[in-house]
Every structure is written in structure tokens, then in C-alpha cells.
Protein backbone atom coordinates (compact mmCIF):
# COMPACT_ATOMS: atom_id res chain seq x y z
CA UNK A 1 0.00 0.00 0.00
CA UNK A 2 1.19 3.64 -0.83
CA UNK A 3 -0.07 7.17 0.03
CA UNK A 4 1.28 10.67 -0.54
CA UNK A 5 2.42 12.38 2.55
CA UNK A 6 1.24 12.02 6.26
CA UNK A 7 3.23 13.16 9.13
CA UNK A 8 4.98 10.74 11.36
CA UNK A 9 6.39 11.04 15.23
CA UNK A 10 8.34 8.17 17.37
CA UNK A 11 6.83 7.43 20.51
CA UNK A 12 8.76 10.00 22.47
CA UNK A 13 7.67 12.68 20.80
CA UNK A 14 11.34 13.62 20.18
CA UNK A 15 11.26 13.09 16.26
CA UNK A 16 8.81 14.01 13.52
CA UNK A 17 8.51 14.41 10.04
CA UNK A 18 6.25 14.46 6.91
CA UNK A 19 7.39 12.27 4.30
CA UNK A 20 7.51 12.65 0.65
CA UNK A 21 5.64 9.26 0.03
CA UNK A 22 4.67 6.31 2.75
CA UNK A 23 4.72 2.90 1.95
CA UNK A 24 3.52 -0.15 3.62
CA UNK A 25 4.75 -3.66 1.91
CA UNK A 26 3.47 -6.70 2.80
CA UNK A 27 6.24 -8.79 1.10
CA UNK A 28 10.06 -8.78 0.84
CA UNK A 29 9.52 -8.10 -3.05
CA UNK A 30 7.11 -5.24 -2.19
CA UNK A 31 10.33 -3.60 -0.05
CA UNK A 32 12.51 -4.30 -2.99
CA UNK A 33 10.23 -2.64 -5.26
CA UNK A 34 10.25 0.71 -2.81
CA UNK A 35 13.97 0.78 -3.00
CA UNK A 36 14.39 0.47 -7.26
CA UNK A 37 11.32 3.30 -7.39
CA UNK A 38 13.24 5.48 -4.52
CA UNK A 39 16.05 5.37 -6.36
CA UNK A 40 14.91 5.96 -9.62
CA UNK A 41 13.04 9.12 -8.35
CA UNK A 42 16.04 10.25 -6.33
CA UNK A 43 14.18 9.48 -3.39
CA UNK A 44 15.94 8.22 0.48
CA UNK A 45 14.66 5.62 1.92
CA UNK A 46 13.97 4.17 5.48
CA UNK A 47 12.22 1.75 7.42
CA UNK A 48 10.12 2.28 10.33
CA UNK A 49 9.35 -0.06 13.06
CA UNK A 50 7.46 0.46 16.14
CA UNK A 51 8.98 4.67 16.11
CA UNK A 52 10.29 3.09 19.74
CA UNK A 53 14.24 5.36 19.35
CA UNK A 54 14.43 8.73 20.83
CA UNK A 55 16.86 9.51 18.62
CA UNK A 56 15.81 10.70 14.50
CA UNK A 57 17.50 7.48 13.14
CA UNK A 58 13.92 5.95 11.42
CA UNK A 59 13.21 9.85 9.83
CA UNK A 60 12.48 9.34 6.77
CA UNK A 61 12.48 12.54 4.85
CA UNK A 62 11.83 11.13 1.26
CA UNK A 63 9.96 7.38 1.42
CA UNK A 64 9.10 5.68 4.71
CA UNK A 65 8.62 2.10 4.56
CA UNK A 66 6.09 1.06 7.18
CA UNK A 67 7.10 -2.50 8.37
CA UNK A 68 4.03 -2.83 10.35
CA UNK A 69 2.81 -5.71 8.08
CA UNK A 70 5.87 -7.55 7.23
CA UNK A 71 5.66 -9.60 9.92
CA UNK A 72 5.80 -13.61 11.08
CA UNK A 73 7.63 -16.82 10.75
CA UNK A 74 9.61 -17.63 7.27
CA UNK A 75 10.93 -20.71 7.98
CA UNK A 76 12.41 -22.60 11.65
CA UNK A 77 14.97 -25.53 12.45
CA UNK A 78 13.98 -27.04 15.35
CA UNK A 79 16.88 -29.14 15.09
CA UNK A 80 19.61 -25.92 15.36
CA UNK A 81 16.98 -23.68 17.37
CA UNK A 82 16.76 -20.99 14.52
CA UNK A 83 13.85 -18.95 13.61
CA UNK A 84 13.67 -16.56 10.50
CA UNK A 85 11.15 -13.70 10.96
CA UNK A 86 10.23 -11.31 8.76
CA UNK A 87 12.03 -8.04 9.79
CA UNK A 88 8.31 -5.80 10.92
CA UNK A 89 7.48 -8.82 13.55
CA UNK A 90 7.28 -6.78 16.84
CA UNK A 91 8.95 -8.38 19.81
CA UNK A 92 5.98 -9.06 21.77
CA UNK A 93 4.38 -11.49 18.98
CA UNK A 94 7.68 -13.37 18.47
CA UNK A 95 7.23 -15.62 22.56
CA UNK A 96 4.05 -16.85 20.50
CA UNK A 97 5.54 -17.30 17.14
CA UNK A 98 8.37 -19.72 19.07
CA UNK A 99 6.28 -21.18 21.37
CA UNK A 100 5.24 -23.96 18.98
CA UNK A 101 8.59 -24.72 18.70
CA UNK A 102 10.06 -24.79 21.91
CA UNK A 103 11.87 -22.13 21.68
CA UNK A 104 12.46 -18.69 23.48
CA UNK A 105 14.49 -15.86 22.77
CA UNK A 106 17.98 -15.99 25.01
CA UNK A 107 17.40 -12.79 26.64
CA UNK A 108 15.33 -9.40 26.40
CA UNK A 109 15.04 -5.82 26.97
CA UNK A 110 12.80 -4.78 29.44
CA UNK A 111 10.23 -3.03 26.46
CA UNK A 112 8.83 -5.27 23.77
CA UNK A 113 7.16 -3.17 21.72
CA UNK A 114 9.79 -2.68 19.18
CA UNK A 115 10.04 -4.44 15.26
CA UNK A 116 12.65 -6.97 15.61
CA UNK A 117 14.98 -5.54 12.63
CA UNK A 118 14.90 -1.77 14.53
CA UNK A 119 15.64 -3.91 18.18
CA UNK A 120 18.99 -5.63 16.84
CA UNK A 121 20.07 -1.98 13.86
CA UNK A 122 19.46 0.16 17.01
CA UNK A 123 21.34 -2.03 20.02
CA UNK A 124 18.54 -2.98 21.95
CA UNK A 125 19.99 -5.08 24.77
CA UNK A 126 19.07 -6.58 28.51
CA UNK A 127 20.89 -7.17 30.98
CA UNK A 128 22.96 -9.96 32.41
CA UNK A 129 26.82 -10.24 32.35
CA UNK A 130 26.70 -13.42 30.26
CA UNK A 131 24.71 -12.37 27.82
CA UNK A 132 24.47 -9.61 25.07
CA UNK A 133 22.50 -7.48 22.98
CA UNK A 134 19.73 -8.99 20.77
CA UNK A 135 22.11 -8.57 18.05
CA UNK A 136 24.11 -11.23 19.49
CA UNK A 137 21.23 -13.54 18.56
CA UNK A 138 21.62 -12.70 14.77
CA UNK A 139 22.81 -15.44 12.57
CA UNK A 140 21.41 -14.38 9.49
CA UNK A 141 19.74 -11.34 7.64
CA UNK A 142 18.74 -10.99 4.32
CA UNK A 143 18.45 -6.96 3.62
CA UNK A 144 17.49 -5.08 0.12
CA UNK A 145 20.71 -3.36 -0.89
CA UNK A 146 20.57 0.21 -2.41
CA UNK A 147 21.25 -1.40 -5.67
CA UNK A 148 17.33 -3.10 -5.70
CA UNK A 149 18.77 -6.86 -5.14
CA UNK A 150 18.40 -9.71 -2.37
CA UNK A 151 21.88 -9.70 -0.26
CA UNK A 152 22.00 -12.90 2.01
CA UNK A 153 24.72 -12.66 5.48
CA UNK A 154 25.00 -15.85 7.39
CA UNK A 155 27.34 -18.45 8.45
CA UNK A 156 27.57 -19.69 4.78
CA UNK A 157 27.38 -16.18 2.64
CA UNK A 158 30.06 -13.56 3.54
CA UNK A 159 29.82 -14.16 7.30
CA UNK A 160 32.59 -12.33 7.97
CA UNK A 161 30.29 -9.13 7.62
CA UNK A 162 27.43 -10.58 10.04
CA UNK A 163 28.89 -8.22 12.40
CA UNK A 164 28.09 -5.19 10.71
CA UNK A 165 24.31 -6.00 9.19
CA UNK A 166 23.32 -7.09 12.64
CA UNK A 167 23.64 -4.28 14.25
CA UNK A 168 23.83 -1.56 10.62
CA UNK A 169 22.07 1.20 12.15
CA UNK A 170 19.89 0.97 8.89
CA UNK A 171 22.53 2.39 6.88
CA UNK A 172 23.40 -0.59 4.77
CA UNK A 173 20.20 -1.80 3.38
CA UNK A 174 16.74 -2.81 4.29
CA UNK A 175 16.43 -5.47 6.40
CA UNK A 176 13.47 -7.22 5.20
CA UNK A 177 14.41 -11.36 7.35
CA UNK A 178 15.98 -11.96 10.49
CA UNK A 179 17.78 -15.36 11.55
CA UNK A 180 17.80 -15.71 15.36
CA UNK A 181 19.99 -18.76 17.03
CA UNK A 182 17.07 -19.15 20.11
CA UNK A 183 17.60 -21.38 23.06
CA UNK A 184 15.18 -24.04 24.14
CA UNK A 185 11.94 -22.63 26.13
CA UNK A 186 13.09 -21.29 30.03
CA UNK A 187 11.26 -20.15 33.13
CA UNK A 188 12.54 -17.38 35.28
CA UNK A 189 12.73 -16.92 39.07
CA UNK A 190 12.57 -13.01 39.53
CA UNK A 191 13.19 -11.37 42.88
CA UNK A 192 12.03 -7.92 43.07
CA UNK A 193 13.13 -5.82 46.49
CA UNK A 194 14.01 -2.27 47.32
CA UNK A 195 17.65 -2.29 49.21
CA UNK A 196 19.73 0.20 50.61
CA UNK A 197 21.44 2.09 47.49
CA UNK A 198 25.25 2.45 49.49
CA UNK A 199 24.87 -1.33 50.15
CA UNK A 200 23.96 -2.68 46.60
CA UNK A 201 26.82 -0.59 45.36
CA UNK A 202 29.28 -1.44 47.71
CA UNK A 203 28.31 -5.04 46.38
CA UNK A 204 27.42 -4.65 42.57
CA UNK A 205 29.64 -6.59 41.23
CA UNK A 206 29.32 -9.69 43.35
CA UNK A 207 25.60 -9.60 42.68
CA UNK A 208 26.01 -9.26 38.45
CA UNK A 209 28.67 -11.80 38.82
CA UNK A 210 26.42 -14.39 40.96
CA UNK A 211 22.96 -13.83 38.98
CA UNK A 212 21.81 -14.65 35.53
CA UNK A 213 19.93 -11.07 35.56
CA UNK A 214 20.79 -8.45 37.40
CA UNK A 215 19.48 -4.62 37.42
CA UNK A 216 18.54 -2.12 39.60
CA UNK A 217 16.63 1.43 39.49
CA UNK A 218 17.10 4.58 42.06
CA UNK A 219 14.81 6.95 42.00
CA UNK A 220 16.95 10.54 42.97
CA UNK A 221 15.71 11.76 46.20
CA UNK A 222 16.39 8.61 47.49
CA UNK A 223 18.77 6.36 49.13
CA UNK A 224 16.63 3.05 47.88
CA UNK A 225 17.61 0.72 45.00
CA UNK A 226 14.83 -1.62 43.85
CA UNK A 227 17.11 -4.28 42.82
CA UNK A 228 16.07 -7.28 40.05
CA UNK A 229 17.16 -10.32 40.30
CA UNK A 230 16.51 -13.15 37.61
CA UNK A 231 17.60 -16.45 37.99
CA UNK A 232 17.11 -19.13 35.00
CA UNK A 233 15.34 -22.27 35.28
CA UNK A 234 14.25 -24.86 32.70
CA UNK A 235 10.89 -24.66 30.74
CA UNK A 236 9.67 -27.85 33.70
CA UNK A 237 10.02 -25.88 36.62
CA UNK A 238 6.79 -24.87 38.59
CA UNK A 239 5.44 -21.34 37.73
CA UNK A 240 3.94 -18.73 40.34
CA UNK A 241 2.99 -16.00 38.53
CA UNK A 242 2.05 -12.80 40.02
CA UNK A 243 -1.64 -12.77 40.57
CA UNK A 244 -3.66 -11.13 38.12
CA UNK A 245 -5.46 -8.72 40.41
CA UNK A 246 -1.91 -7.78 42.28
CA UNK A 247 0.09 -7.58 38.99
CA UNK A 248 -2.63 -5.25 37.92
CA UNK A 249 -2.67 -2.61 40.53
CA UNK A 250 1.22 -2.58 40.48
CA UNK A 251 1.74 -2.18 37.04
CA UNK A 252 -1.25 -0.67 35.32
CA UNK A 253 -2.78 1.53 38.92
CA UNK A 254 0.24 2.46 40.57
CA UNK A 255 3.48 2.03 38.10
CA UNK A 256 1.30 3.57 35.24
CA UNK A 257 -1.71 5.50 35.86
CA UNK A 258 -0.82 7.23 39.40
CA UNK A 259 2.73 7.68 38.02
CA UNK A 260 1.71 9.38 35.29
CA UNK A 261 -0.12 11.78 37.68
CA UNK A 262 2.56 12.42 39.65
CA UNK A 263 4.86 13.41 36.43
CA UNK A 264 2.11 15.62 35.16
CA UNK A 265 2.00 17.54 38.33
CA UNK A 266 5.74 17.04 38.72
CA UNK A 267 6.65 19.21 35.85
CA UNK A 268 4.22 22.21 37.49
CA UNK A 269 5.70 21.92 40.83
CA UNK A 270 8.54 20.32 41.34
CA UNK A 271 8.77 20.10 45.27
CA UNK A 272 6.54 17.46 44.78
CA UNK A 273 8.76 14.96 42.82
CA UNK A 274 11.28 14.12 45.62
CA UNK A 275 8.58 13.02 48.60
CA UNK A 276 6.07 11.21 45.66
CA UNK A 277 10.01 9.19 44.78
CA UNK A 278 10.26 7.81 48.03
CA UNK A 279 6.87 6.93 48.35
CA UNK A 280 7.06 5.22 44.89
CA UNK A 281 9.74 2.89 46.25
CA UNK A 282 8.03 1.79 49.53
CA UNK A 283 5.28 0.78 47.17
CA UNK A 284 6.59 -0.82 44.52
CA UNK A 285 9.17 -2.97 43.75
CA UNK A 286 8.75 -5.73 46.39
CA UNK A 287 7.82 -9.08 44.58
CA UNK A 288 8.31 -12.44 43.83
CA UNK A 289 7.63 -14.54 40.94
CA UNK A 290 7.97 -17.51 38.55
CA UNK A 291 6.94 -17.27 35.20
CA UNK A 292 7.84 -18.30 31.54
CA UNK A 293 10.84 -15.82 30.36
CA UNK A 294 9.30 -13.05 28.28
CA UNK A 295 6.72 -12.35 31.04
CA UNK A 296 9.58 -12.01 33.46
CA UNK A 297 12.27 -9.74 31.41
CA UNK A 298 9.34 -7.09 29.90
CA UNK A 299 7.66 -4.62 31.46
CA UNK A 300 4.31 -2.73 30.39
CA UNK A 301 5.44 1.20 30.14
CA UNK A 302 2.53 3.27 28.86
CA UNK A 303 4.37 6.76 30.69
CA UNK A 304 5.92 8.36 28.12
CA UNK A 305 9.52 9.57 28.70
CA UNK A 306 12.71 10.83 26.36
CA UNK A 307 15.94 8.62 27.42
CA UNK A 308 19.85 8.58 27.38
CA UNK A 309 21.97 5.62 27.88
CA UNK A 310 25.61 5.37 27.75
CA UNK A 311 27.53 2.02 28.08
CA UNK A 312 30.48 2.32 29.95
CA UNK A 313 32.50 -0.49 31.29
CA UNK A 314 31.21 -2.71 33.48
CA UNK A 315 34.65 -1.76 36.40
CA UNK A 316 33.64 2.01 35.88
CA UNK A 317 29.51 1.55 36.93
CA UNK A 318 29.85 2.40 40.54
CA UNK A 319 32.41 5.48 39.95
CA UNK A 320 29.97 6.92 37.26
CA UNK A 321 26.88 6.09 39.17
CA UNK A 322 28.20 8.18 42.04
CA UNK A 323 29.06 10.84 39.90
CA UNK A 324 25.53 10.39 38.68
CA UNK A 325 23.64 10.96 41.88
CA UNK A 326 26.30 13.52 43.31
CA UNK A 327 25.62 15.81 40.21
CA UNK A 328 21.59 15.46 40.53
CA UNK A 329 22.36 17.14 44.47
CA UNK A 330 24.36 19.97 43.23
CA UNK A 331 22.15 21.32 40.63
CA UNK A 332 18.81 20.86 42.62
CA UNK A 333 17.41 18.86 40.29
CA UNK A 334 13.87 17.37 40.57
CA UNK A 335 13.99 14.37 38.42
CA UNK A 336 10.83 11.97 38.63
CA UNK A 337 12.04 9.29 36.62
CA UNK A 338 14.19 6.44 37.49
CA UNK A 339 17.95 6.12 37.10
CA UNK A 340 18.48 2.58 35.57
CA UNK A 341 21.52 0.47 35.70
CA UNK A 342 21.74 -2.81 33.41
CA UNK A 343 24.74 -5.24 32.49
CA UNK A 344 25.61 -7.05 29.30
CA UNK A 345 28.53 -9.27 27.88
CA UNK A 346 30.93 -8.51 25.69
CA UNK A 347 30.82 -9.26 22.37
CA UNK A 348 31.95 -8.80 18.16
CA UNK A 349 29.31 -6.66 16.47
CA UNK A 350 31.10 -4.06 14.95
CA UNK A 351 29.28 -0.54 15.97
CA UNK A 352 27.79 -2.38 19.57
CA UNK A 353 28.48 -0.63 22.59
CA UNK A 354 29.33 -3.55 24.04
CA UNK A 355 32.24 -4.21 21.41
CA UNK A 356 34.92 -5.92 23.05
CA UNK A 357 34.26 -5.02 26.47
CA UNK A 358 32.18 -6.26 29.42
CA UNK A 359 29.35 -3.68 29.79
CA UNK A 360 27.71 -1.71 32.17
CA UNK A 361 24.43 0.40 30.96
CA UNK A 362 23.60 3.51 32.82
CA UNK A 363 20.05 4.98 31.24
CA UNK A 364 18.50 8.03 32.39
CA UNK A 365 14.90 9.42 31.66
CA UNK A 366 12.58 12.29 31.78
CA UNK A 367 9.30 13.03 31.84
CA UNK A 368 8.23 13.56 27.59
CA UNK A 369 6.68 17.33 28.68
CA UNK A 370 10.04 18.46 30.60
CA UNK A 371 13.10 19.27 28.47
CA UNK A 372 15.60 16.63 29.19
CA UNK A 373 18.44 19.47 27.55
CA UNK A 374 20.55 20.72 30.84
CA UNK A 375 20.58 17.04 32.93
CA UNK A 376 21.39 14.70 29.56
CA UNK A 377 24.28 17.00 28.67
CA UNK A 378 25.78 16.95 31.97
CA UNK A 379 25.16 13.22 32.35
CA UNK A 380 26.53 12.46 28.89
CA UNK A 381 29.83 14.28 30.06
CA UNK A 382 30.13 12.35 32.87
CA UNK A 383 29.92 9.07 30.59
CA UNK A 384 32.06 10.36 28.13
CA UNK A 385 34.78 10.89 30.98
CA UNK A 386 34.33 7.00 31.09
CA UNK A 387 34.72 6.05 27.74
CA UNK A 388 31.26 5.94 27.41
CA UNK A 389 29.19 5.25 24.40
CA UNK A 390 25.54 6.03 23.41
CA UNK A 391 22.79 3.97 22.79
CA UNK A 392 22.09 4.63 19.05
CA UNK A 393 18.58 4.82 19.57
CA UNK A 394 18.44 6.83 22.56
CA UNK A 395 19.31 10.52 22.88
CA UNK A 396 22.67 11.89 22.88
CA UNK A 397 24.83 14.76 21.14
CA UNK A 398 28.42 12.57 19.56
CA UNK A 399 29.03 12.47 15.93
CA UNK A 400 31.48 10.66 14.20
CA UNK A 401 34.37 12.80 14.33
CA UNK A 402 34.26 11.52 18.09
CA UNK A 403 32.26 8.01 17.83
CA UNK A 404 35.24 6.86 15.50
CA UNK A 405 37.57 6.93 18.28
CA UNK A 406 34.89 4.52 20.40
CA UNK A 407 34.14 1.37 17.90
CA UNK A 408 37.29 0.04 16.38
CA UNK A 409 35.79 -1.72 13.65
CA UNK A 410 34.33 2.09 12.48
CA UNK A 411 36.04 3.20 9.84
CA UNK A 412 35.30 -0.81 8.54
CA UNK A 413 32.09 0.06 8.80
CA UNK A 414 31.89 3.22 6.96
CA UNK A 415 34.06 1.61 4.15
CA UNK A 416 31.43 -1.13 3.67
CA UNK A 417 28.51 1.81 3.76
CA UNK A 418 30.46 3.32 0.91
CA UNK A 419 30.69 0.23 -1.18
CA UNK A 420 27.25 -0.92 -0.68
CA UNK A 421 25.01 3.35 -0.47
CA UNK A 422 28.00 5.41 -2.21
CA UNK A 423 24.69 7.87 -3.16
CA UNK A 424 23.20 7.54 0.50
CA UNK A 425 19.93 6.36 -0.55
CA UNK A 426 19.46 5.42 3.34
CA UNK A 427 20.85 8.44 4.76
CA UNK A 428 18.96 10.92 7.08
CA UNK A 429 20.19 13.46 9.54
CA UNK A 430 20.59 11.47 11.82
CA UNK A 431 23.23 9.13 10.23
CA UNK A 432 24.87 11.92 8.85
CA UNK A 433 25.98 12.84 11.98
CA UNK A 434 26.69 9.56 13.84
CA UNK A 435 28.41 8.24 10.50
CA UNK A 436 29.63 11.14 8.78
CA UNK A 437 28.39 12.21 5.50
């Protein structure tokens, strides 16, 4: 399907545009044919998933390709636990689409509302220290080069350049499959309890070392860390769920609805953020469970917020977290959203943050209606002082005169942008500045 025009926002409300033409294919030759016609009418080109980054990488200024309906199982091996999905398939329909299989996804990030192709081009990662980004989980793509044609990348066709269309930022073609190595079906244990902030740092890295998930979240204006705790089980083990009636007042009365409130008001007076904080983590926060994996590792966010994250590494977490919460006191700050701190493995994809190094995610949020300007530029300096580097789908000011220094397989990267887009028919703004132009 195609129509003229329309305007188009992510759900942050931090990007927006009014493309030349929108398009909405159905098929992997439908995407191919939006490429050869872009091209032919001089037209950029870019795919849009779920509009989930906070940063303008999915702007599409010329044609937007809606992936909404590209979606669902190509093909599965049991045998070798792989699953190709078309690249639109949101990650909260693929549990479903594996669960006739077996199968599960090895890990998550705590949102699942995202296309699968813009989770693993963005960085989209959990946490736990053995395992990393959904990228990691790529062992195949098949993408629609700028030149109109089918390009396979797996273990058996040029997979020395997996590395770079798992995670391409949507700069070397359009991903239109996706070839996930999955891991048999799992339940997960999750202990949820708020904990003295000084004493979960002066422990952090025991507790990511000894746990297959760990995270926490401090809300400033307090000295509480609600600390998560996930420990792996197989797909046998007995489930306690949270009960429908209690999982609904935590999550949809109190985590979403009354929270939303209390940002709303926050943002006309302030002096109520830091006492509504601490109340938030005496109420919440404090729960145990036992349920099938993607129940456990998502959460249901309907609050909208803008976000930052830097990765830094994992031995600098509790430095820059102190930092973190020492800056927030000095410039009397009222900040109603939570500080979260996540932790991920190293691993090969060429522009990950976690590229050769064991992570350590620090993400910080505000409230959509408050400008996030003056706190995300003094955060981001404190992660840059770290060797920190953004979250390409999450708000930030670097550009690739200072990225390059960050990924060392960058400049491969550019070279292979060149070779496959030397007229940038998948350029925007955005990638412009993060990749040069």
C-alpha cells in the first residue's frame, strides 16, 4: 500500500517528520520494489518499526517504509533452534511465534514493543553479564541493498560481515528477514526488592557476577535501589505467577496510571517529585515470581519519557553512578524518573556498545513534557569521561568525528557503507551525523 504524505512522530515525541511518500509492503519483493522506485526518483529511503528510538534514526524525509505488516515466521529448524522472521514482527508477537517450537528468545530488553529488525540496527539489549545485545542472537539477515537486489549474510554467505548488518544502524540496506539462534523454552525466578542504594553498590559486582539477571533502578531523592534479580530455570520448573489482580494494581494503577499523575504535576511543581520518589519505592518494587521468560524480562510502560543511555564499562559503573547521583544534588534537580543500571557481555558486532568489552548500561529518563536538555548533557559528560558510548537509539549529542575513536571496527564500517550506499539512498540526519556524511 502507498499514500502521498502524512506526518509521522516516534513514541517520544522527540522526532517528527512528513514524508515525501509512505509505503507499507506486505512482502520482501514489495520492499525491494520501494527501493528500485526510490532510487529511480532520487528518493531516500527508510524503514520504520514500532517509532520506539528517541533519537531521528527511522526519519524518513523522502519514502518511509512502514514494516508494520511484514511480519511472522519464514521458515524454523527445530533441530539448530533458529527462527527466521520477517524483519516488521514486533517483539511481543515473536514468545508466540516460538512457542510452537520450543523455543524462546535468550534474553530481552525490558520493552517489547519494538520491530525486531529496529531492536537488533538500534542495540537494543538486557541485561545480564553473560549475555548480550539482541544482536548477538543474529545469525542471518537478508536486507534489500541500495542497488534493488536480495543480499543474504549468514554463516555460509560472507559471514565475515554478520557483524556489521546485525547491528547496521539501517545504513546498509533494508532489512526485510531476520535469523535468530534461540535457546530451548526457560522459566525465570525473579526477585524484586528495594535495598539500601550504598549497600547494593558497595556489592554490585558480586551480585552481576552471581545472577543470571541483574538490574537495579534509584529513584533521585532517594537512598533506595529496587534491585532485580533473575535467575534461570528450565521450561519444567513450577510457575507462580504474580496474581492477576496484584500484577494489575502494580503495574497498570500504581506504576502507570498514578505515576503518570505524579509526572504531570511534577513538571508544574517540582517540590513534589522528591517526597512522591520515596513513596514510589516503599510501594513498589517488592515481589516475587515464577513465570515463563518473556513475562519475566518485559515490562508494560505506557508513561511516556525521552531517554539517554551510555555504556560504559562494566569496572567504571559504581564510579559513574556516584558521579551520577552527586551531580543530581548539586544542581537541585527534581527528576521523577528512574535512574536505571543494566549489564551485558561482551561481544563482536562491529558498531555495539558492548564491542569488546564487558558492559555496564547507565540509562536516564525524563518526563516527555520536561526538556531533558541541561541534565542529559551533563550526564553524557560524565559518561564520556568513562569512555562511554551512546545507545544509538536513545538521545545523545556525539558524531562521528568523536564516535570513530569509540568502535574500532568504524572506519570498517563506513568503508562497507560506501561500497554498498556510495549515493546515501538510506541516509537521514541522523546518520549523517553519527556516520559522517
Amino acid at each position: 500500500m502507498t499514500r502521498l504524505g502524512g506526518s509521522w512522530q516516534n513514541w517520544g515525541r522527540s522526532a517528527s517528520i512528513t514524508p515525501q511518500r509512505v509505503e507499507r509492503p506486505r512482502t520482501p519483493e514489495a520492499v525491494q520494489r520501494a527501493v528500485i522506485a526510490a532510487a529511480q526518483r532520487g528518493l531516500e529511503i527508510k524503514a520504520v518499526g514500532a517509532g520506539h528510538s528517541f533519537t531521528g534514526i527511522a526519519v524518513a524525509p523522502g519514502v518511509l517504509l512502514d514494516m508494520s505488516d511484514l511480519t511472522g515466521v519464514v521458515s524454523a529448524d527445530s533441530a539448530r533452534a533458529r527462527v527466521t522472521l520477517l524483519a516488521g514482527t514486533r517483539l511481543h508477537q515473536i514468545p508466540r511465534l516460538l512457542a510452537r517450537y520450543g523455543l524462546a528468545m535468550e534474553n530481552l530488553g525490558d520493552i517489547d514493543r519494538q520491530s525486531i529488525s529496529g531492536a537488533i540496527s538500534t542495540g537494543t539489549h538486557g541485561t545480564g553479564a553473560g549475555f548480550g545485545g539482541l544482536a548477538t542472537q543474529v545469525v542471518g539477515v537478508t536486507v534489500i541493498t541500495a542497488a534493488g537486489e536480495f543480499l543474504r549474510i549468514d554463516e555460509d554467505h560472507q559471514p565475515e560481515l554478520l557483524g556489521a548488518f546485525a547491528l547496521g544502524l539501517g545504513a546498509l540496506g533494508i532489512l526485510v528477514e531476520v535469523t535468530l539462534q534461540c535457546v530451548p523454552a526457560f522459566v525465570l525466578h525473579a526477585v524484586e526488592r528495594p535495598e539500601p542504594l550504598q549497600e547494593v553498590l558497595d556489592t554490585l559486582h558480586e551480585r552481576v557476577e552471581e545472577a543470571d539477571h541483574f538490574e537495579f533502578y534509584w529513584f533521585p531523592h532517594t537512598d533506595t535501589a529496587l534491585t532485580k534479580t533473575d535467575t534461570r530455570l528450565p521450561e519444567s520448573a513450577v510457575r507462580h505467577p504474580l496474581p492477576p489482580v496484584g500484577k494489575w494494581l502494580d503495574e497498570s494503577v500504581l506504576s502507570n496510571g498514578v505515576y503518570r499523575v505524579a509526572c504531570a504535576a511534577g513538571t508544574v511543581i517540582p517540590a513534589i517529585t522528591p517526597p512522591f520518589s520515596r513513596l514510589a519505592t516503599r510501594l513498589t518494587g517488592n515481589r516475587e515470581y515464577t513465570d515463563l521468560s518473556h513475562r519475566v524480562l518485559t515490562q508494560r510502560r505506557t508513561v511516556r519519557f525521552r531517554e539517554m543511555e551510555y555504556a560504559i564499562p562494566a569496572d567504571d559503573v559504581v564510579p559513574a553512578f556516584r558521579e551520577l547521583t552527586e551531580l543530581i544534588e548539586r544542581r537541585g534537580w527534581r527528576i521523577s524518573f528512574p535512574v536505571e543500571v543494566r549489564f551485558a557481555a561482551a561481544d563482536d558486532r562491529w558498531l555495539s556498545t558492548a564491542h569488546d568489552q564487558a558492559t555496564a548500561y547507565i540509562a536516564v529518563h525524563r518526563y516527555w513534557r520536561e526538556d531533558p536538555s541541561a541534565y542529559f548533557t551533563a550526564v553524557e559528560e560524565i559518561m564520556r569521561a568513562h569512555g562511554g558510548r551512546p545507545h544509538w537509539g536513545k538521545m545523545h549529542t556525539r558524531t562521528a568525528e568523536d564516535l570513530r575513536d569509540a568502535y574500532p571496527r568504524f572506519d570498517d564500517f563506513v568503508a562497507l557503507r560506501d561500497r554498498l550506499d556510495p549515493d546515501r539512498l538510506f541516509r537521514n540526519r541522523y546518520l549523517d551525523r553519527v556516520l559522517g556524511v
